[in-house]
N, C-alpha and C. Protein backbone atom coordinates (compact mmCIF):
# COMPACT_ATOMS: atom_id res chain seq x y z
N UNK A 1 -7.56 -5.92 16.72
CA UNK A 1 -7.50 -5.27 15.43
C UNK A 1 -7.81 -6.33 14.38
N UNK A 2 -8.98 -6.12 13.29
CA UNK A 2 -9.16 -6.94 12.11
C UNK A 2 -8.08 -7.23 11.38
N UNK A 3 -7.89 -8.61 10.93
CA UNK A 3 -6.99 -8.70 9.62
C UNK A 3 -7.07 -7.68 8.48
N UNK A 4 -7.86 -7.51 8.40
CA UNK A 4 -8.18 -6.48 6.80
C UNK A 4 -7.72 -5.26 7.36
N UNK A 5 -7.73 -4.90 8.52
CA UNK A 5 -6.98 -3.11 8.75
C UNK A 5 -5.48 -3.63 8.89
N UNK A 6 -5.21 -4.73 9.94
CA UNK A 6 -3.62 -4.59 9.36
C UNK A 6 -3.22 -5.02 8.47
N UNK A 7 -3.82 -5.46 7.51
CA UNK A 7 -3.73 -5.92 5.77
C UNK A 7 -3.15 -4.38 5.23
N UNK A 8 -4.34 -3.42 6.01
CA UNK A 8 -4.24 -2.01 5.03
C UNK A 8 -3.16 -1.49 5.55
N UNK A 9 -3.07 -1.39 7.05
CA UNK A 9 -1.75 -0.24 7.39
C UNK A 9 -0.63 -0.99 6.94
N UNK A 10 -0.56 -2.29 6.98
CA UNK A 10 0.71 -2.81 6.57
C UNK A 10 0.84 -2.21 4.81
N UNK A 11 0.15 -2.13 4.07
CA UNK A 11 0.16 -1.76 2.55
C UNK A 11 0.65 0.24 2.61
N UNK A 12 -0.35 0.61 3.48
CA UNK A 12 -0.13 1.88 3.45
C UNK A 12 1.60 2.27 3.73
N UNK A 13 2.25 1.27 5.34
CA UNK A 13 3.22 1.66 5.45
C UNK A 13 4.13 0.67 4.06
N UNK A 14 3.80 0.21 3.52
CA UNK A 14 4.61 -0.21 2.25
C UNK A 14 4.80 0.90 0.99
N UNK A 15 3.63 0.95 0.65
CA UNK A 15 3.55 2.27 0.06
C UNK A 15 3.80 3.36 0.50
N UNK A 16 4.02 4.04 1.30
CA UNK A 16 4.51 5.19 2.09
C UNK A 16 6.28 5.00 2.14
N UNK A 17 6.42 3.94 2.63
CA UNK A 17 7.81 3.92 2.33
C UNK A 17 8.69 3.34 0.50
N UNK A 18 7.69 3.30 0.06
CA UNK A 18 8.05 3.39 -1.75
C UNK A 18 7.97 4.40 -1.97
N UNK A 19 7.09 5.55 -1.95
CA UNK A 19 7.10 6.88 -1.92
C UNK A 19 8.17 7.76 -1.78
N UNK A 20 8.47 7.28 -0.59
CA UNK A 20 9.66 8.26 0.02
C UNK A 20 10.42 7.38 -0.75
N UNK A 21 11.12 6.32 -1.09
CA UNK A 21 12.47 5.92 -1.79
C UNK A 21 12.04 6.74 -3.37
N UNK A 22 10.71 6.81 -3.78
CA UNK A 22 10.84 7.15 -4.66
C UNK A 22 11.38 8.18 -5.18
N UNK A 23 11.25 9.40 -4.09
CA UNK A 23 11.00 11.07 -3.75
C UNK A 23 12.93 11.59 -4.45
N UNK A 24 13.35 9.98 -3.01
CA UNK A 24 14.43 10.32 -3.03
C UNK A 24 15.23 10.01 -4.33
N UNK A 25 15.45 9.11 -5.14
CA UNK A 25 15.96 8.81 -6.28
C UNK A 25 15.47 10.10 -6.97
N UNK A 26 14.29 10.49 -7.23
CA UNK A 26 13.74 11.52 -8.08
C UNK A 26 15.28 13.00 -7.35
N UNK A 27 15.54 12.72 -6.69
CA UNK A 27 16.37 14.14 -5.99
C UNK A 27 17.44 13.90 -6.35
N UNK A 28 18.29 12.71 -6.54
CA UNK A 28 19.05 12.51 -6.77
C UNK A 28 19.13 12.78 -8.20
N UNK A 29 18.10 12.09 -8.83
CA UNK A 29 18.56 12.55 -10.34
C UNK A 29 18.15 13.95 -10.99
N UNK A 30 17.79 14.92 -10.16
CA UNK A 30 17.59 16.42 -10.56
C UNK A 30 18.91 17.13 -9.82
N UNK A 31 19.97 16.45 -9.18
CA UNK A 31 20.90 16.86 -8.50
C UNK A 31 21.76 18.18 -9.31
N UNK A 32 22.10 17.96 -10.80
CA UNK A 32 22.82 18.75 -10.81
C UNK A 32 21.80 20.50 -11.53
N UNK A 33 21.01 20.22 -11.12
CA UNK A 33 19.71 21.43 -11.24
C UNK A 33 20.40 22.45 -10.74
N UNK A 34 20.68 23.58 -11.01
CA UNK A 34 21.61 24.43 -9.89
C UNK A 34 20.82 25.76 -9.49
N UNK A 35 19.33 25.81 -10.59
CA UNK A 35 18.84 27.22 -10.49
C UNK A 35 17.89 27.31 -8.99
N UNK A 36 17.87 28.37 -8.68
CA UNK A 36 17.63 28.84 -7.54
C UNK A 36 15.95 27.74 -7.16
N UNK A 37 15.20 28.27 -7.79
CA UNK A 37 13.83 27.37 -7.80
C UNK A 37 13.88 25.93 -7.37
N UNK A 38 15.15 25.90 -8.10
CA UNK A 38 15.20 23.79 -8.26
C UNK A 38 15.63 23.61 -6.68
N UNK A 39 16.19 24.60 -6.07
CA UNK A 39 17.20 23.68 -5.16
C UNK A 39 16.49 24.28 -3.78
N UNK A 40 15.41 25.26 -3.61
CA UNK A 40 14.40 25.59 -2.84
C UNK A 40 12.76 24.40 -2.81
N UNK A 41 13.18 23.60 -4.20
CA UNK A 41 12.34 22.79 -4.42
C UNK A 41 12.90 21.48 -3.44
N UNK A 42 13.91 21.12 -4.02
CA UNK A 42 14.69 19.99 -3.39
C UNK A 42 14.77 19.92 -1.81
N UNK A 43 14.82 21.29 -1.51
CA UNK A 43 15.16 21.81 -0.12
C UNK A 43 13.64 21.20 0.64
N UNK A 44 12.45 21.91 -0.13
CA UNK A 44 11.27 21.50 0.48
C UNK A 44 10.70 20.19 0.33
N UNK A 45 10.94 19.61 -0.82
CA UNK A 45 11.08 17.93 -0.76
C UNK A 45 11.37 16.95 -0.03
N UNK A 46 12.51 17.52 -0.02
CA UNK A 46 13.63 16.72 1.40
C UNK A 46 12.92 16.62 2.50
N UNK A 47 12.81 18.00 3.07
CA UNK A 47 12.23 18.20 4.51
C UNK A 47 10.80 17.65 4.75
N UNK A 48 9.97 17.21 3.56
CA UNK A 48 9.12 16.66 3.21
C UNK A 48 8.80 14.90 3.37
N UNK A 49 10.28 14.65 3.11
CA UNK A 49 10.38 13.10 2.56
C UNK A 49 10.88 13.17 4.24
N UNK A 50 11.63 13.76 4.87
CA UNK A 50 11.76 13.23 6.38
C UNK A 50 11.17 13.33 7.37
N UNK A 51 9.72 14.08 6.59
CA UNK A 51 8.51 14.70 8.06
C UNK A 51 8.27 12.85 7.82
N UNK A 52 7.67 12.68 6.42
CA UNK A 52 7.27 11.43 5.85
C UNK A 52 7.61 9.98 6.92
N UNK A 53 9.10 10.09 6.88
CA UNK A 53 9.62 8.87 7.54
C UNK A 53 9.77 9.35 8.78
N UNK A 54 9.38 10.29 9.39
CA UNK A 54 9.00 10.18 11.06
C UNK A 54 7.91 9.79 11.22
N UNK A 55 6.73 10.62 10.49
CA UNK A 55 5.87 9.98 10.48
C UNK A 55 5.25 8.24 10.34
N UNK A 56 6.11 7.67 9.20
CA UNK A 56 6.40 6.53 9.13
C UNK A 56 6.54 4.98 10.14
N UNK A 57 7.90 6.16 10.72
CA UNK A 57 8.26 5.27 11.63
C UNK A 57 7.08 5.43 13.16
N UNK A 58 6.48 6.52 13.08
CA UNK A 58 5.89 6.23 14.27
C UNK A 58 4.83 5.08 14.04
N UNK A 59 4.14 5.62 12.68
CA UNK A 59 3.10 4.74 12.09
C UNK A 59 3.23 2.95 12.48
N UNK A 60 4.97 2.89 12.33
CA UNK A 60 4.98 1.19 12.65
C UNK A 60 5.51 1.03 14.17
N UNK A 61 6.15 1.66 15.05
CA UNK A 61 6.02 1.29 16.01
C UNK A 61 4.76 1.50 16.94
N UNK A 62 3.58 2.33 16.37
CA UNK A 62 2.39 2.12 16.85
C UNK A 62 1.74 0.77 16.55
N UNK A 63 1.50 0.12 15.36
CA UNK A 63 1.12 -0.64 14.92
C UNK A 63 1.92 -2.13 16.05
N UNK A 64 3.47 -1.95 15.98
CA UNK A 64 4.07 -3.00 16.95
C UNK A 64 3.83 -3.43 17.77
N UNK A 65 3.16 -2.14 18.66
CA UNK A 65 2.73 -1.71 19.91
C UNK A 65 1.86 -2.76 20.49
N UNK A 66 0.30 -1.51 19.26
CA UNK A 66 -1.17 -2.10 19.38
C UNK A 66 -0.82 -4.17 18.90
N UNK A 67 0.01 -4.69 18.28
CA UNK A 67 -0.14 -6.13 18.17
C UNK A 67 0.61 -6.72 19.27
N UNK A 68 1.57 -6.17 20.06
CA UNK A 68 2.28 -6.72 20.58
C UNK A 68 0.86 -6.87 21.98
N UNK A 69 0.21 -5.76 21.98
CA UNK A 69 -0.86 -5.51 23.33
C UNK A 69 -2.11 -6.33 23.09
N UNK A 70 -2.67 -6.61 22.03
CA UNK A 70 -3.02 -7.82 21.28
C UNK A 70 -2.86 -9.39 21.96
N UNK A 71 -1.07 -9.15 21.69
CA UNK A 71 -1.18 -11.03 21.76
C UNK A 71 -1.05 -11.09 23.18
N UNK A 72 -0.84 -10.16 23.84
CA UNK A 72 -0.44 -10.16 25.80
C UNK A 72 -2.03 -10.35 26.37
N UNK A 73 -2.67 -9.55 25.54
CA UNK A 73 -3.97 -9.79 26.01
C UNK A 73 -4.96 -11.29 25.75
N UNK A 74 -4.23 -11.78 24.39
CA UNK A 74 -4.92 -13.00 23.99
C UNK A 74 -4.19 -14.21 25.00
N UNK A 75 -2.79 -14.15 25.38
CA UNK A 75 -2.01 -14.84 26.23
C UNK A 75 -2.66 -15.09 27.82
N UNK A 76 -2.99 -13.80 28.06
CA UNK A 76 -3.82 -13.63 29.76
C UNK A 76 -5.01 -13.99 29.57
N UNK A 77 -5.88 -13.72 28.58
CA UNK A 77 -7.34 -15.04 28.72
C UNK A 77 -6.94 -16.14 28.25
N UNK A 78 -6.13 -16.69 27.66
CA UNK A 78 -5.83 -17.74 27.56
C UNK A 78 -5.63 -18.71 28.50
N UNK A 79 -4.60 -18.37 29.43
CA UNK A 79 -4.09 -18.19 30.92
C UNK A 79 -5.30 -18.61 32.05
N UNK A 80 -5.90 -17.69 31.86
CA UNK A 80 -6.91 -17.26 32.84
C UNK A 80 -8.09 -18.51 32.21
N UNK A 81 -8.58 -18.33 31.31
CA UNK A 81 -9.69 -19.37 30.80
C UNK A 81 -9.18 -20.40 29.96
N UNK A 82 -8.65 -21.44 30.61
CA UNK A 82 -8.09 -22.46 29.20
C UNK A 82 -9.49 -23.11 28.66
N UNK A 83 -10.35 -23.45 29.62
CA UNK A 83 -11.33 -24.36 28.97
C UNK A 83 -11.95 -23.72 28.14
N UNK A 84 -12.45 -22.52 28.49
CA UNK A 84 -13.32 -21.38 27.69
C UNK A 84 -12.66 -21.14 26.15
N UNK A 85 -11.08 -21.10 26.40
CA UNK A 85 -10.23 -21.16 24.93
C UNK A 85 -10.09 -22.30 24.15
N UNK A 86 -10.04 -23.71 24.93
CA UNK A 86 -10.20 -24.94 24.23
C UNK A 86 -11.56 -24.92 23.86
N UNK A 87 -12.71 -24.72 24.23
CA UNK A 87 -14.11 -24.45 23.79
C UNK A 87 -14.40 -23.99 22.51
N UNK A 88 -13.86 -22.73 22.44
CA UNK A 88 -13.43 -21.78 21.65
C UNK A 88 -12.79 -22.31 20.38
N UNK A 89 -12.08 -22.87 20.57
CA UNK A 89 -11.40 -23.25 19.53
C UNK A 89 -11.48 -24.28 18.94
N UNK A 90 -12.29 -25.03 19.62
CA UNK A 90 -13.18 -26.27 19.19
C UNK A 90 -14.28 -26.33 18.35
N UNK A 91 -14.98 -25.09 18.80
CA UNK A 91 -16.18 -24.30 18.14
C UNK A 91 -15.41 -23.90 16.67
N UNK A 92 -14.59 -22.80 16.64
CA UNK A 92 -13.84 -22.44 15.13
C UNK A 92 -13.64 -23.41 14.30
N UNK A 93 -12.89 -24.62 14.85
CA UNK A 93 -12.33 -25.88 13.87
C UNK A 93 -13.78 -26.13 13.25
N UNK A 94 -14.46 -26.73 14.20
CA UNK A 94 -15.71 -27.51 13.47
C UNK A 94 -16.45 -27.15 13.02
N UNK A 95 -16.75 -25.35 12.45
CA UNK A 95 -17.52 -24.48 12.18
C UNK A 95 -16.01 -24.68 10.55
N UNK A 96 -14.97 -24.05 10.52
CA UNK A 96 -14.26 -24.43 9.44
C UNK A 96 -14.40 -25.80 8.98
N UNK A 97 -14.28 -26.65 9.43
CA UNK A 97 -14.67 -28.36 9.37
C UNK A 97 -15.50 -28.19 8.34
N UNK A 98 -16.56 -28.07 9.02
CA UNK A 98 -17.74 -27.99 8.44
C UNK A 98 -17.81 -26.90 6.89
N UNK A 99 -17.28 -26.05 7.06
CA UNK A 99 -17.42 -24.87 5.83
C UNK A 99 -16.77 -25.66 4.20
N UNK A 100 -15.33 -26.10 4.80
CA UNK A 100 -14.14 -27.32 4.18
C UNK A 100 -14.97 -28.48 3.46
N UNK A 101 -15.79 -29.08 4.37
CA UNK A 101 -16.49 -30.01 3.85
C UNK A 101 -17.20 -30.08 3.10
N UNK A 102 -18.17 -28.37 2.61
CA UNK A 102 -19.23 -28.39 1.85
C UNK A 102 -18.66 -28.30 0.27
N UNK A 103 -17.51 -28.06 0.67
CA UNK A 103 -16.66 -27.75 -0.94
C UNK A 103 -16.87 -29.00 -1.61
């Protein structure tokens, strides 16, 4: 997975969960609303703000998942090819080296 997508889902699940804190303070302070409308509103809000944080939460233990399956996979070629990864990473430095230097 690119840095820049888990840049985004990490923002999305940030914002998604500001949302919902937001939802909820907003409920709290219409609490003493008592007319029928308000509290069919609140009712559907609610149930709203907790589809939200299931959704949520699946959102980040998927994300846990896919990185945790990530680094197991970067661990076993690692494993498996050290030279190919010292190569590798020899190549990156001196390609950054080099980028560093032109500054």
């Amino acid at each position: 997975m690119s840095e820049a997508l888990q840049i985004s889902k990490e923002k999305l699940i940030s914002d998604l969960s500001q949302g919902v804190a937001d939802s909820e303070e907003l409920l709290k302070l219409t609490a003493d609303e008592v007319s029928a409308s308000a509290v069919e509103l609140r009712k559907r809000v609610m149930d709203r703000i907790q589809q939200a944080k299931s959704e949520l939460h699946h959102l980040q233990q998927a994300t846990v998942e896919k990185a945790k399956a990530a680094g197991h996979a970067t661990d076993e070629f690692v494993h498996e090819n050290p030279w190919k990864s010292i190569g590798i990473a020899a190549g990156l430095g001196l390609v950054v080296g080099l980028l560093i230097s032109r500054r």
